[in-house]
Protein backbone atom coordinates (compact mmCIF):
# COMPACT_ATOMS: atom_id res chain seq x y z
CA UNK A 1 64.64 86.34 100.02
CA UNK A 2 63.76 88.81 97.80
CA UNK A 3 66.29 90.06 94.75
CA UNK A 4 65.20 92.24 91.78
CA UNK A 5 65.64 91.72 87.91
CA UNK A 6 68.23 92.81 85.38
CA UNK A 7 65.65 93.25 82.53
CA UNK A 8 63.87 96.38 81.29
CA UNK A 9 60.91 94.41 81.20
CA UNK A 10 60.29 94.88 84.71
CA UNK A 11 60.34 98.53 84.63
CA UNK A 12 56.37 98.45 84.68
CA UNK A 13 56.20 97.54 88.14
CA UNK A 14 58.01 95.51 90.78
CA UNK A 15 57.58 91.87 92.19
CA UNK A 16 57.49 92.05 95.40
CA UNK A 17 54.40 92.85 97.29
CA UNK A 18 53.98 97.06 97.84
CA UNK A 19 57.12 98.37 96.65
CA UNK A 20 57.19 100.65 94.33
CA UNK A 21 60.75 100.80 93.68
CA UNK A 22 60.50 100.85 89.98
CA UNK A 23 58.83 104.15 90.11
CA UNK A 24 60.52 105.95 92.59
CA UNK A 25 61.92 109.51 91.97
CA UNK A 26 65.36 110.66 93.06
CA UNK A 27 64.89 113.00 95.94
CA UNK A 28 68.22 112.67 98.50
CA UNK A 29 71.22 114.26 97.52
CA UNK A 30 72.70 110.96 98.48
CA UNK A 31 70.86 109.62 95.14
CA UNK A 32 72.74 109.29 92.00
CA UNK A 33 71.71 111.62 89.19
CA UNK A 34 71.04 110.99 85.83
CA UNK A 35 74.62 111.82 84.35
CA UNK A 36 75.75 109.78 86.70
CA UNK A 37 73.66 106.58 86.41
CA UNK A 38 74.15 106.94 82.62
CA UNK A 39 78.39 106.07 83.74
CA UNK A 40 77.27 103.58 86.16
CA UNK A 41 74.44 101.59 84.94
CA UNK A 42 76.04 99.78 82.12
CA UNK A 43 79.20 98.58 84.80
CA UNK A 44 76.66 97.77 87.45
CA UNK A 45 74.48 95.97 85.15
CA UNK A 46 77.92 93.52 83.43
CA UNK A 47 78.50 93.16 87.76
CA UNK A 48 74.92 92.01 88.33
CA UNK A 49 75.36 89.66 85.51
CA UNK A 50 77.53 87.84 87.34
CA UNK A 51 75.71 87.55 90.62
CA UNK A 52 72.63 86.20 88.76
CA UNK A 53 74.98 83.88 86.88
CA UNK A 54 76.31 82.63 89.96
CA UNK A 55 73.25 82.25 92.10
CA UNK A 56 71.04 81.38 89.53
CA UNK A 57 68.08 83.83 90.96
CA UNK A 58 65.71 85.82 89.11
CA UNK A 59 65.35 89.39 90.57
CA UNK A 60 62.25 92.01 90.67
CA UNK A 61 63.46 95.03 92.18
CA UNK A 62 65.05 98.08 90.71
CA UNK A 63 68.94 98.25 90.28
CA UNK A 64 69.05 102.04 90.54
CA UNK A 65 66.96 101.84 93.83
CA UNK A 66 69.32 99.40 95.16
CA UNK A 67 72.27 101.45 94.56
CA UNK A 68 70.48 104.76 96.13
CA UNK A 69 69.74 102.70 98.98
CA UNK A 70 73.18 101.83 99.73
CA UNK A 71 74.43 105.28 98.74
CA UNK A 72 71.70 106.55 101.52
CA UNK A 73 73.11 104.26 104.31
CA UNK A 74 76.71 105.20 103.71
CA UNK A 75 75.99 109.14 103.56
CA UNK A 76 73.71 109.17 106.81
CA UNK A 77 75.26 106.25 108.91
CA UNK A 78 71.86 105.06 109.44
CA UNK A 79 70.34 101.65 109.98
CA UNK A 80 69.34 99.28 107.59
CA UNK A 81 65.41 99.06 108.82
CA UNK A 82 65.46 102.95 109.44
CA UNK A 83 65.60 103.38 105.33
CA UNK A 84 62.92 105.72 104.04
CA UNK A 85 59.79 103.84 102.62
CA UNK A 86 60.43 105.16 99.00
CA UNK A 87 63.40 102.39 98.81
CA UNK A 88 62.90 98.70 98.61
CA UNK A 89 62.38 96.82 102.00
CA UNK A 90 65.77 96.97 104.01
CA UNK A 91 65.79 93.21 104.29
CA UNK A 92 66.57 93.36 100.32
CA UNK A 93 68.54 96.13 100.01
CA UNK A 94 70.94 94.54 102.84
CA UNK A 95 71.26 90.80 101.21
CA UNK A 96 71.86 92.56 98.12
CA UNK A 97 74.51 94.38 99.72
CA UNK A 98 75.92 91.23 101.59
CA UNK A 99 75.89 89.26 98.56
CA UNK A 100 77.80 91.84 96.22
CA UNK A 101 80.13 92.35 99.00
CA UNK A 102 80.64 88.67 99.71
CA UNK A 103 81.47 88.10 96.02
CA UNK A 104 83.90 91.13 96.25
CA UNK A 105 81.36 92.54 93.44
CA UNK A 106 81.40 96.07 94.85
CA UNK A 107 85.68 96.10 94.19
CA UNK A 108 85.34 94.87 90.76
CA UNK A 109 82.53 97.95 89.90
CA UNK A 110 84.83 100.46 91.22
CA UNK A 111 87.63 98.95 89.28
CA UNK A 112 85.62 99.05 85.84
CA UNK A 113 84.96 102.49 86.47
CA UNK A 114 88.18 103.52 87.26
CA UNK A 115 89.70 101.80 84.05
CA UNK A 116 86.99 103.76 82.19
CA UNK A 117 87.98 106.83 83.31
CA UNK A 118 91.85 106.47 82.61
CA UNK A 119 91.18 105.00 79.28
CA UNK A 120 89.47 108.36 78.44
CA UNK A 121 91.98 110.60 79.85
CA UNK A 122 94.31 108.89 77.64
CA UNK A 123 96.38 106.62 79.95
CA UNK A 124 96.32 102.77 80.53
CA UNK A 125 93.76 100.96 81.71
CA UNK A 126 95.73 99.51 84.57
CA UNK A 127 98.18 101.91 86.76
CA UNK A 128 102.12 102.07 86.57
CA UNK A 129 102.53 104.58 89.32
CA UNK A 130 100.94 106.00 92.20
CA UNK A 131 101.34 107.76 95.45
CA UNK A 132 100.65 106.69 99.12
CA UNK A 133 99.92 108.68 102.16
CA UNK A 134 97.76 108.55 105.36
CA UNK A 135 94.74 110.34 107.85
CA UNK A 136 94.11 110.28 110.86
CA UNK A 137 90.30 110.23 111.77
CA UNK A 138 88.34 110.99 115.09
CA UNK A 139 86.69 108.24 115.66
CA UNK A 140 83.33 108.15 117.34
CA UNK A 141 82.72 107.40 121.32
CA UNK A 142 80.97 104.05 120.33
CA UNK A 143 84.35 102.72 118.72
CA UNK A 144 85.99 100.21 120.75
CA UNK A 145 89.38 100.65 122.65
CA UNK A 146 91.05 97.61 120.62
CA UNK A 147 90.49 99.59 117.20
CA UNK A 148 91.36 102.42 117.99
CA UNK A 149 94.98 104.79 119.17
CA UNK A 150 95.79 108.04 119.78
CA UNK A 151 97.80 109.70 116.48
CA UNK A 152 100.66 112.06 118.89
CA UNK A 153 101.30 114.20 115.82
CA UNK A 154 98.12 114.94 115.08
CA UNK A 155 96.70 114.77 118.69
CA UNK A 156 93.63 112.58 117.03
CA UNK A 157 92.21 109.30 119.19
CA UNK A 158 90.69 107.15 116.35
CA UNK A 159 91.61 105.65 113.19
CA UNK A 160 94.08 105.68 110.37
CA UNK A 161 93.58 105.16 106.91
CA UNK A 162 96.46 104.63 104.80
CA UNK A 163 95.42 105.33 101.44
CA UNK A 164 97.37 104.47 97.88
CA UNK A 165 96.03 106.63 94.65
CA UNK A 166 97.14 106.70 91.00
CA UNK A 167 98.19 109.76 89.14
CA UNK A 168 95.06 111.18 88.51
CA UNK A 169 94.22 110.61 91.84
CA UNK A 170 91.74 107.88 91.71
CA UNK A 171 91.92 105.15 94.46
CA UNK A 172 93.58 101.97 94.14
CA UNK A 173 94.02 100.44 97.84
CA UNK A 174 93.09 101.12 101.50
CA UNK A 175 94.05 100.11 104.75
CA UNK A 176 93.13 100.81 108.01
CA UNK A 177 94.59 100.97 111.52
CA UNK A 178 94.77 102.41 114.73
CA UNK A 179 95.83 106.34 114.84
CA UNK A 180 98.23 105.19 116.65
CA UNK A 181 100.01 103.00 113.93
CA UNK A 182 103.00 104.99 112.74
CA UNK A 183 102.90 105.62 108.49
CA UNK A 184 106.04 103.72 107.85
CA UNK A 185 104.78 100.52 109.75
CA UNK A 186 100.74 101.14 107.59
CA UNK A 187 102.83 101.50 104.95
CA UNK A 188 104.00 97.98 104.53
CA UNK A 189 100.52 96.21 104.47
CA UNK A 190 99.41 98.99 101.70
CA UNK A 191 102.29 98.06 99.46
CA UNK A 192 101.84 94.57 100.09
CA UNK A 193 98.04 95.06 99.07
CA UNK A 194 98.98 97.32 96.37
CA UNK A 195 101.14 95.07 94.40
CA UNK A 196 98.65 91.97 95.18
CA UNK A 197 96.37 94.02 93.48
CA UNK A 198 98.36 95.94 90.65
CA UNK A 199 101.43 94.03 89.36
CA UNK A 200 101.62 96.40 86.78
CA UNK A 201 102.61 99.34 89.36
CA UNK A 202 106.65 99.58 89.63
CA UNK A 203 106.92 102.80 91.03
CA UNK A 204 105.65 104.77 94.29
CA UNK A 205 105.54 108.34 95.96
CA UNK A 206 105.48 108.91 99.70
CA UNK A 207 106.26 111.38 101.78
CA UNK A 208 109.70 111.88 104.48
CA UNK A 209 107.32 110.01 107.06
CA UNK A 210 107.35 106.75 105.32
């Protein structure tokens, strides 16, 4: 299975047979620009530290191509093998995926960052507070009856996803449900998530429908 490396060392070239990941030039406004790879890198890198602690395997291609990769399947709802040439091969860019996701790797990045971003507006690290609230989504025709409900107030057939947020705004939990699931009864599995998640939270907005 191919992985890719952690080290600068590598930025000369890349292991596996012709890619040329450690060369490639951001081009899709799905890629990450500099200013933002300067936040990122340095959390993604401590996260990949701990995937190559735990399985032990060295890695050859690019970090910054992986995480373009991914950001290019999630904008364009694409498939894995229809990635453009210019990333890795989709085999690696999906075990990588699997394997941070598997790990629960991807949570703990977004939780870094977050913590990073309240430390510098001058508030905790970890939330006190937050607000919860929910939206109903259209969901497409290839969505299957048993996940998905028609939303009456909104007149939406799809999804719900009831959504908790600190005070700056910045996500903390997710859940979601049918449309058809009323906001008080979503409600009860975010909370639940929300304090798994955050015991340091001990206060909550929502809205007259929860």
């Amino acid at each position: 299975m191919t992985v890719y490396s952690l080290t600068a060392a590598n930025t000369t070239g890349c292991g596996s047979d012709g890619c040329a990941c450690w060369d490639r030039t951001p081009r899709y406004p799905s890629d990450l620009t500099d200013a933002e790879w300067a936040v990122l890198e340095p959390e993604g890198r401590a996260v990949m530290a701990e995937l190559v602690k735990a399985s032990g395997r060295p890695m050859v291609h690019d970090l910054r191509a992986m995480v373009d990769a991914i950001g290019y399947v999630v904008r364009y709802g694409i498939e894995w093998r229809a990635l453009p040439c210019d990333f890795p091969p989709h085999a690696a860019v999906y075990a990588f995926f699997e394997r941070w996701s598997r790990r629960g790797l991807p949570q703990r990045l977004v939780d870094r960052l977050r913590g990073r971003i309240r430390i510098k507006l001058g508030r905790a690290e970890l939330p006190t507070a937050g607000s919860i609230d929910s939206q109903s989504v259209k969901a497409a025709d290839t969505v299957g009856a048993a996940t998905r409900g028609f939303d009456g107030g909104k007149k939406i057939n799809g999804r719900k996803r009831h959504i908790a947020v600190d005070c700056l705004g910045l996500l903390l939990a997710v859940v979601v449900t049918t449309a058809g699931v009323q906001d008080r009864d979503g409600a009860c599995p975010l909370l639940a998530l929300l304090r798994e998640r955050f015991s340091t939270i001990t206060l909550v907005w929502a809205d007259g429908g929860v």
